[in-house]
C-alpha atoms as a PDB file:
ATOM      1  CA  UNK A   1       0.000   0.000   0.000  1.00  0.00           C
ATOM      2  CA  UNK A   2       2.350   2.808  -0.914  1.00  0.00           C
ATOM      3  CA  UNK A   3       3.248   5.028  -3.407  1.00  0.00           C
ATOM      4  CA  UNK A   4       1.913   5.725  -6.843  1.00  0.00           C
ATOM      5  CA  UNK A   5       3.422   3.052  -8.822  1.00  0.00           C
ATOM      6  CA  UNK A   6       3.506   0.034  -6.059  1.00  0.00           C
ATOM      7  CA  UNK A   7       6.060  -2.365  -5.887  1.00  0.00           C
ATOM      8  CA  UNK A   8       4.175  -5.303  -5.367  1.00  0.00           C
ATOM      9  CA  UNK A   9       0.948  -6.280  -6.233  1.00  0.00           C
ATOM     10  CA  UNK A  10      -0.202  -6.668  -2.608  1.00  0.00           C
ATOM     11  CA  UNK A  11       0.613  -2.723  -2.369  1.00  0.00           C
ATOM     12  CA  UNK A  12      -2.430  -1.093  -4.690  1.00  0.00           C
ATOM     13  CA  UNK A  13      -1.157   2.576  -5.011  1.00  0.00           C
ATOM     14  CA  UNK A  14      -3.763   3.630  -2.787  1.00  0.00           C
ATOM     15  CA  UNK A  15      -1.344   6.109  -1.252  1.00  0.00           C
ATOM     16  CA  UNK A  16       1.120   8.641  -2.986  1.00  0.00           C
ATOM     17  CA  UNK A  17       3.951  10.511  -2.079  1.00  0.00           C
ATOM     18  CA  UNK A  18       2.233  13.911  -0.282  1.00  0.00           C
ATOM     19  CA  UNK A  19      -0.991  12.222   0.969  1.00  0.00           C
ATOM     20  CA  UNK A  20      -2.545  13.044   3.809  1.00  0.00           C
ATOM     21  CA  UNK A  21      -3.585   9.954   5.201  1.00  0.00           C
ATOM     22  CA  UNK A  22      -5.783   8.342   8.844  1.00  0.00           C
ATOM     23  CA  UNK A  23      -5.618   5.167   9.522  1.00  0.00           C
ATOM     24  CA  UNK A  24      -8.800   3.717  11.125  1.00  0.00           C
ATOM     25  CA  UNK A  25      -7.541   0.422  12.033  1.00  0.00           C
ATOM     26  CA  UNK A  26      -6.700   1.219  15.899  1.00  0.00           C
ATOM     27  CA  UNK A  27     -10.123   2.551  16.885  1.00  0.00           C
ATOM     28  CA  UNK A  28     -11.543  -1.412  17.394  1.00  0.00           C
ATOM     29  CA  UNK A  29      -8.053  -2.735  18.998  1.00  0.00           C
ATOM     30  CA  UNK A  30      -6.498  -4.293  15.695  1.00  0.00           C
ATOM     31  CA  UNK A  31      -2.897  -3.729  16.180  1.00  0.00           C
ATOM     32  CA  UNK A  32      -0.945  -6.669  14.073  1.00  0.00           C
ATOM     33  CA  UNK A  33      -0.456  -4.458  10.880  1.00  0.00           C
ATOM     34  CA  UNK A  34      -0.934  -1.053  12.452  1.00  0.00           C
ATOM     35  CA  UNK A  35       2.214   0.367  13.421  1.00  0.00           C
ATOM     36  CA  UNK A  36       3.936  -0.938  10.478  1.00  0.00           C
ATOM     37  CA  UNK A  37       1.147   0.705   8.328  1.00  0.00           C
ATOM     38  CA  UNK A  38       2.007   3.973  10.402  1.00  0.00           C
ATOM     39  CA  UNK A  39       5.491   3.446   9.721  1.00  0.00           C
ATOM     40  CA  UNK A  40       5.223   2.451   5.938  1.00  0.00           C
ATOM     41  CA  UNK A  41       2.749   5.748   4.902  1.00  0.00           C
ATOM     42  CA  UNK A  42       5.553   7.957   6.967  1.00  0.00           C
ATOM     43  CA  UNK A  43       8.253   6.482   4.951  1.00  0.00           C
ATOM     44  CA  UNK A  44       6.255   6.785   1.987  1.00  0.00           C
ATOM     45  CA  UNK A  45       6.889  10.887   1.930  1.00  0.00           C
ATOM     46  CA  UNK A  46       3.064  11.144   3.476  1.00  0.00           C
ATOM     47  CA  UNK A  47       2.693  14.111   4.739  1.00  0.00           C
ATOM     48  CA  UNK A  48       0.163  13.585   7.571  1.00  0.00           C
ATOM     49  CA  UNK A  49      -0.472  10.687   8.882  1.00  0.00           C
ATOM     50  CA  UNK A  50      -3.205  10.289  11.288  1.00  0.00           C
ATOM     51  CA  UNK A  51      -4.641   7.732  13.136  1.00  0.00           C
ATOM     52  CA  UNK A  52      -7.655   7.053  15.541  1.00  0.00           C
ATOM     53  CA  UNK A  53      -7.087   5.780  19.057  1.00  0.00           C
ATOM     54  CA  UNK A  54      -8.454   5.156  22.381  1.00  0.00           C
ATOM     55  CA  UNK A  55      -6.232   6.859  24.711  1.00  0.00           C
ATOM     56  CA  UNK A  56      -4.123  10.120  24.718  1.00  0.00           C
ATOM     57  CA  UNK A  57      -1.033   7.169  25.891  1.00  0.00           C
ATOM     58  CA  UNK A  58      -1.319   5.208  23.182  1.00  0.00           C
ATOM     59  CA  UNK A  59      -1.734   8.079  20.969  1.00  0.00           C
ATOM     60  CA  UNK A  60       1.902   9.327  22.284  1.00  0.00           C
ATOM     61  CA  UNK A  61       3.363   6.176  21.358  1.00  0.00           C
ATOM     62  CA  UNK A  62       1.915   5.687  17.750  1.00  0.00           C
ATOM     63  CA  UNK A  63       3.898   9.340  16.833  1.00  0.00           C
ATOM     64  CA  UNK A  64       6.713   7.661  17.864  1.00  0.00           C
ATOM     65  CA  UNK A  65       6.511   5.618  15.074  1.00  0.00           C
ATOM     66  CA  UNK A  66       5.516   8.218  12.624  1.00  0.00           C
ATOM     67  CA  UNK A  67       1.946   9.319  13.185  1.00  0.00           C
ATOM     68  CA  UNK A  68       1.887  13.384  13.033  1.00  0.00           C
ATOM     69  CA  UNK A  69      -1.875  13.465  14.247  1.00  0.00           C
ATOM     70  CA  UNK A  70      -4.165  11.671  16.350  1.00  0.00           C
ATOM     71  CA  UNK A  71      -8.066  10.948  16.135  1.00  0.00           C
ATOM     72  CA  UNK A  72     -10.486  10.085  18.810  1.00  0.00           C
ATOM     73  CA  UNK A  73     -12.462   7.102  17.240  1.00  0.00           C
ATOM     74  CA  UNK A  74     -15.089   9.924  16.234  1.00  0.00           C
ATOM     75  CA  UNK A  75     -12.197  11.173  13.964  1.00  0.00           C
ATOM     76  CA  UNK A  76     -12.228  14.482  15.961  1.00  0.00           C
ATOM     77  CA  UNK A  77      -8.320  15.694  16.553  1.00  0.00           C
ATOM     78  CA  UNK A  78      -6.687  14.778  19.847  1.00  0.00           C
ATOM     79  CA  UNK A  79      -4.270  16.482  19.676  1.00  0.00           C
ATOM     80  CA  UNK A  80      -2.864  19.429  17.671  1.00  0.00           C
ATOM     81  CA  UNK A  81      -4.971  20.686  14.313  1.00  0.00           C
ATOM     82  CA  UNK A  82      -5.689  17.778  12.202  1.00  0.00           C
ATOM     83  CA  UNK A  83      -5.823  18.145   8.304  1.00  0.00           C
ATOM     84  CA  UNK A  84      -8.774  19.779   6.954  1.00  0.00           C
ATOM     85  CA  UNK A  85      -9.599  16.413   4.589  1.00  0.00           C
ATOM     86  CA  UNK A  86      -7.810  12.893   4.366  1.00  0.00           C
ATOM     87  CA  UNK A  87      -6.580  12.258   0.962  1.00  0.00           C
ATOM     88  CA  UNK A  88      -6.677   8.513   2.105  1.00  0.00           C
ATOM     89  CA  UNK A  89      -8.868   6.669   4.589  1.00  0.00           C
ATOM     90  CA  UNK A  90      -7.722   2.850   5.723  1.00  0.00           C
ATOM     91  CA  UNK A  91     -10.061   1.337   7.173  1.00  0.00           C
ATOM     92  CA  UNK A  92     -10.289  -2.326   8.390  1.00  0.00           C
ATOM     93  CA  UNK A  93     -12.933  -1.586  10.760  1.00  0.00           C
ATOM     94  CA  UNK A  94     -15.979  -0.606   9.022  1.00  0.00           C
ATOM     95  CA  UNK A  95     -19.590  -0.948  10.929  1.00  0.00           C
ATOM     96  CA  UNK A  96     -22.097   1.756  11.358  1.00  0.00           C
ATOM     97  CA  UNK A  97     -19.396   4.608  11.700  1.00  0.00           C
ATOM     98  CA  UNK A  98     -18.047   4.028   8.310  1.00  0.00           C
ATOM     99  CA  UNK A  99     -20.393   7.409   6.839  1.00  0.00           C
ATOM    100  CA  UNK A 100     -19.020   9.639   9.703  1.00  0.00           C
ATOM    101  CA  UNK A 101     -15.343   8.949   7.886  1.00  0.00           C
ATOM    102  CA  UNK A 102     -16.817   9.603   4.036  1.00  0.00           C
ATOM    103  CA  UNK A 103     -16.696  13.369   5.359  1.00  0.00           C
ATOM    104  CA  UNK A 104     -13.747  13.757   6.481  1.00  0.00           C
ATOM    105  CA  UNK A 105     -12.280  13.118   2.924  1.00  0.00           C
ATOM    106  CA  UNK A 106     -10.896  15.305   0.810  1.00  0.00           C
ATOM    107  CA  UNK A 107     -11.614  16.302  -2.873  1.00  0.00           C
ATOM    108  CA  UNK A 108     -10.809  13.447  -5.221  1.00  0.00           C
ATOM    109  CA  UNK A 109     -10.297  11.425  -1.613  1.00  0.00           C
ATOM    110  CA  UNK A 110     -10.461   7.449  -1.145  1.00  0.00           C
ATOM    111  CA  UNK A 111     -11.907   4.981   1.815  1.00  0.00           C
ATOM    112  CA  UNK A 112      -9.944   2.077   0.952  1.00  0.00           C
ATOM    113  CA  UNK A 113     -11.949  -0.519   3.241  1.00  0.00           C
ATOM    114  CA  UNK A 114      -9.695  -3.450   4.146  1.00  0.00           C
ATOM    115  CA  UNK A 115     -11.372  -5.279   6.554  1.00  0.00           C
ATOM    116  CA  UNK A 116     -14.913  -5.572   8.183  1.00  0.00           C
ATOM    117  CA  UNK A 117     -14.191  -6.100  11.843  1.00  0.00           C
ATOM    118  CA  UNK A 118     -17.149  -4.286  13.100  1.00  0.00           C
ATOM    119  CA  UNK A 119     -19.642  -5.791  10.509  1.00  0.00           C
ATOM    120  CA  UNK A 120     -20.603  -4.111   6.650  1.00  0.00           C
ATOM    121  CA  UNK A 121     -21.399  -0.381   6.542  1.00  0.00           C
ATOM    122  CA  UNK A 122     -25.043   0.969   6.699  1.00  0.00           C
ATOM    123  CA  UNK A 123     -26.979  -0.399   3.956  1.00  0.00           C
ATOM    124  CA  UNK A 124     -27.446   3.705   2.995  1.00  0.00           C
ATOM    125  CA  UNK A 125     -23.853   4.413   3.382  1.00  0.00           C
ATOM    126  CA  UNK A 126     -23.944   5.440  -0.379  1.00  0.00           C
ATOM    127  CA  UNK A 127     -26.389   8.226   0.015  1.00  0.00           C
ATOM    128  CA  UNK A 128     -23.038   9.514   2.313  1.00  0.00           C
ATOM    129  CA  UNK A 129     -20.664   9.200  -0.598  1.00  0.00           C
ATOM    130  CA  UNK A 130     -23.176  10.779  -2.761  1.00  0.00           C
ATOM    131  CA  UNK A 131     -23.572  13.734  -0.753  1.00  0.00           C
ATOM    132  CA  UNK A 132     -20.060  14.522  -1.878  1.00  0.00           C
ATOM    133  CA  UNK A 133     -20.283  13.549  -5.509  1.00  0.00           C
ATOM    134  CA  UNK A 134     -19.041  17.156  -6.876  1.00  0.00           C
ATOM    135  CA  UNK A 135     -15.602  16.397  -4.872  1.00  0.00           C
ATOM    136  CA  UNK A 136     -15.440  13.406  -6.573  1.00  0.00           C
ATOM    137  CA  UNK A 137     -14.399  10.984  -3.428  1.00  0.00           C
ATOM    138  CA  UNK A 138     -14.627   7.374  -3.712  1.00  0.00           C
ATOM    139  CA  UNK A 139     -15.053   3.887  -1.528  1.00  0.00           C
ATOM    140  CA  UNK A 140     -12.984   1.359  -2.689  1.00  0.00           C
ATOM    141  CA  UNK A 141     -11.961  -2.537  -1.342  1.00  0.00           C
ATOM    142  CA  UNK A 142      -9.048  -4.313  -1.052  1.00  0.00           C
ATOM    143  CA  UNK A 143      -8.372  -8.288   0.040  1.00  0.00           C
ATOM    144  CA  UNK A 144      -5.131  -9.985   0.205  1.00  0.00           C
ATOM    145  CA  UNK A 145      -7.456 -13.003  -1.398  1.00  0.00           C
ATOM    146  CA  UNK A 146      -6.929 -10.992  -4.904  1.00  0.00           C
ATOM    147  CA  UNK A 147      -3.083 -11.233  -4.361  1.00  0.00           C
ATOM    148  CA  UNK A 148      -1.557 -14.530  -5.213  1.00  0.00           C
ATOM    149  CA  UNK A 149       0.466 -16.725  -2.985  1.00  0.00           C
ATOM    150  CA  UNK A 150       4.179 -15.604  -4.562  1.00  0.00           C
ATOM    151  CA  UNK A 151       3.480 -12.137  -4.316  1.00  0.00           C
ATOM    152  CA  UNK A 152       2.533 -12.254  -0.850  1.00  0.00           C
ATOM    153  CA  UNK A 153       5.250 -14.011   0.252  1.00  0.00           C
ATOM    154  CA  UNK A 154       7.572 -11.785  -1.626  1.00  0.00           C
ATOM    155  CA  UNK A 155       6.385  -9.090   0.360  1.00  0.00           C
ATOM    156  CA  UNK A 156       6.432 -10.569   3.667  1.00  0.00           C
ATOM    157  CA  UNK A 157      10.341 -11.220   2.683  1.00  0.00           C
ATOM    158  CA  UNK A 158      10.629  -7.329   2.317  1.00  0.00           C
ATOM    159  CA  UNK A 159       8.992  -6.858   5.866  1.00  0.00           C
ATOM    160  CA  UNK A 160      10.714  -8.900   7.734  1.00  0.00           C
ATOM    161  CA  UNK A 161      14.200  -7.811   6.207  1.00  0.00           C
ATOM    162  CA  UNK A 162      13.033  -4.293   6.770  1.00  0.00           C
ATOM    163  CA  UNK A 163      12.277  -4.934  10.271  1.00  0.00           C
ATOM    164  CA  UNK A 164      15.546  -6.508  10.552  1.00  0.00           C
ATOM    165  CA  UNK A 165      17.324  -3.411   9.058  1.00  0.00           C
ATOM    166  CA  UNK A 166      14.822  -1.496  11.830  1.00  0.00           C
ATOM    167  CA  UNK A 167      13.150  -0.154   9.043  1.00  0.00           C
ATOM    168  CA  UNK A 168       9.930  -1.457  10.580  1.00  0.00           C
ATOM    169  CA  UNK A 169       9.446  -1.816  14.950  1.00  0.00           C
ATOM    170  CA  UNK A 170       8.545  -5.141  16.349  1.00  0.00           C
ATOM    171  CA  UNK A 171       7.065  -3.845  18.977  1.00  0.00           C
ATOM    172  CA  UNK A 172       6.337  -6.540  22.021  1.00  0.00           C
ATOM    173  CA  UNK A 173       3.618  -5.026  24.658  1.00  0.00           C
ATOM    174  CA  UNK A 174       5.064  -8.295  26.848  1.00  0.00           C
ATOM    175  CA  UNK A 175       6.893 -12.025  26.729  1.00  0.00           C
ATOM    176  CA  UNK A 176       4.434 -14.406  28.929  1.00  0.00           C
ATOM    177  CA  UNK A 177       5.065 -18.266  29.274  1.00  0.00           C
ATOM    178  CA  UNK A 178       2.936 -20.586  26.860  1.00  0.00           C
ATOM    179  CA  UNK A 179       0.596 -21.582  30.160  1.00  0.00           C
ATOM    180  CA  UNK A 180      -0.527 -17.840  30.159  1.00  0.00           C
ATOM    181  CA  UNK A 181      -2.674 -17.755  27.446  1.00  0.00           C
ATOM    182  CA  UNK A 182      -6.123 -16.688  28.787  1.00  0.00           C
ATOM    183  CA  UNK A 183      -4.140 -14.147  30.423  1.00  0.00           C
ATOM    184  CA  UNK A 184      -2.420 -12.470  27.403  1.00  0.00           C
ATOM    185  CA  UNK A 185      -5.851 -12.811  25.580  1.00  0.00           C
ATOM    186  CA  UNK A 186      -7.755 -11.340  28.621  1.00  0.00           C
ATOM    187  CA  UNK A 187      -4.987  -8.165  28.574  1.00  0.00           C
ATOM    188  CA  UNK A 188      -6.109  -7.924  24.804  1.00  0.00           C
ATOM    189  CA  UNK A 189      -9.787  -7.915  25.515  1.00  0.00           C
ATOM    190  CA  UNK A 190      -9.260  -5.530  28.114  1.00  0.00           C
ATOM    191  CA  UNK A 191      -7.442  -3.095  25.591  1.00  0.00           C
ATOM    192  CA  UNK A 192      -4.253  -2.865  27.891  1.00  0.00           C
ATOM    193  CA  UNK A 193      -1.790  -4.815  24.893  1.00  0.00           C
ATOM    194  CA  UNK A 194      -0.062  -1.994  22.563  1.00  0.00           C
ATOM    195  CA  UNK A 195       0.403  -4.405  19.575  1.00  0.00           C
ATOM    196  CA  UNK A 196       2.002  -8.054  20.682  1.00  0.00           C
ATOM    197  CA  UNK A 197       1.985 -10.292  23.679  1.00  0.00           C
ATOM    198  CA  UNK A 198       4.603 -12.562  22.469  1.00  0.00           C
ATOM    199  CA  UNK A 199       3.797 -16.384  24.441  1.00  0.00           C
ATOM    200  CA  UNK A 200       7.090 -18.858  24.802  1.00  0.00           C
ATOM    201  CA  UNK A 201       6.971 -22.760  25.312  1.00  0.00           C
END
């Protein structure tokens, strides 16, 4: 997912060099591709990257990592004066909030919906996208399940070799012993895990 002629196939040009760009995925506690998708956009020349969160802590720790704004999960700023549109939206969320985000969008702006953790949109959420038709924003989908096996595996090569080079943060929240499952999985429930409980046999 980065600049205007991607890479790989798994990365669809949905952002370019310059975009302004909020990434949705933290406001329902999905972490695993977050940061690096913070990280990534910033690297990408972006030039804002914001992202929704739950907590003014957390939100000081993602602009470690590159985030220059930060959303409450309303996608009202947090902190500091937030963009005036989003040339990108990614969202892996979705649910009933999804038309709150439509507005937020800038002319010639894109949703790029990536996951449906919260459930579809609002059967209406068109009449939302509508509403904006002379800025000519769109709503568009993406699923690894259009990207074949070799490509993905190239890039997940790239990743890890940029992680290595600290290109990209592993970040572990905590290391817990293989018998403390239900705990690490109650801390995520609970919303206290930033990104990865890491278990060991």
């Amino acid at each position: 997912m980065i600049i205007k002629r991607p890479k790989h196939p798994v990365e669809p040009g949905i952002l370019r060099r310059e975009d302004r760009i909020v990434d949705q995925r933290n406001r329902h506690r999905r972490q695993a591709g977050f940061i690096a998708g913070v990280e990534i956009a910033a690297r990408a020349g972006a030039r804002a990257v914001a992202v929704t969160t739950s907590s003014a802590g957390r939100g000081e720790r993602l602009m470690e990592h590159g985030a220059t704004h930060v959303l409450d999960r309303e996608g009202n700023s947090a902190r500091g004066l937030a963009p005036d549109g989003f040339d990108v939206i990614v969202d892996i969320v979705a649910g009933p909030a999804l038309p709150s985000f439509l507005v937020r969008l800038a002319p010639k702006g894109r949703l790029v919906l990536i996951g449906l953790v919260a459930g579809p949109p609002p059967a209406d959420f068109g009449s939302a996208l509508l509403s904006r038709f002379r800025q000519s924003v769109s709503v568009a989908t993406f699923s690894l399940d259009t990207v074949p096996r070799a490509d993905l595996a190239r890039v997940r090569t790239d990743q890890f070799e940029a992680a290595a080079r600290g290109d990209l943060s592993a970040v572990v929240h905590a290391v817990l012993p293989l018998e403390a499952a239900a705990e690490a999985h109650r801390r995520m429930d609970a919303g206290e895990v930033f990104r990865r409980v890491v278990l060991t046999p």
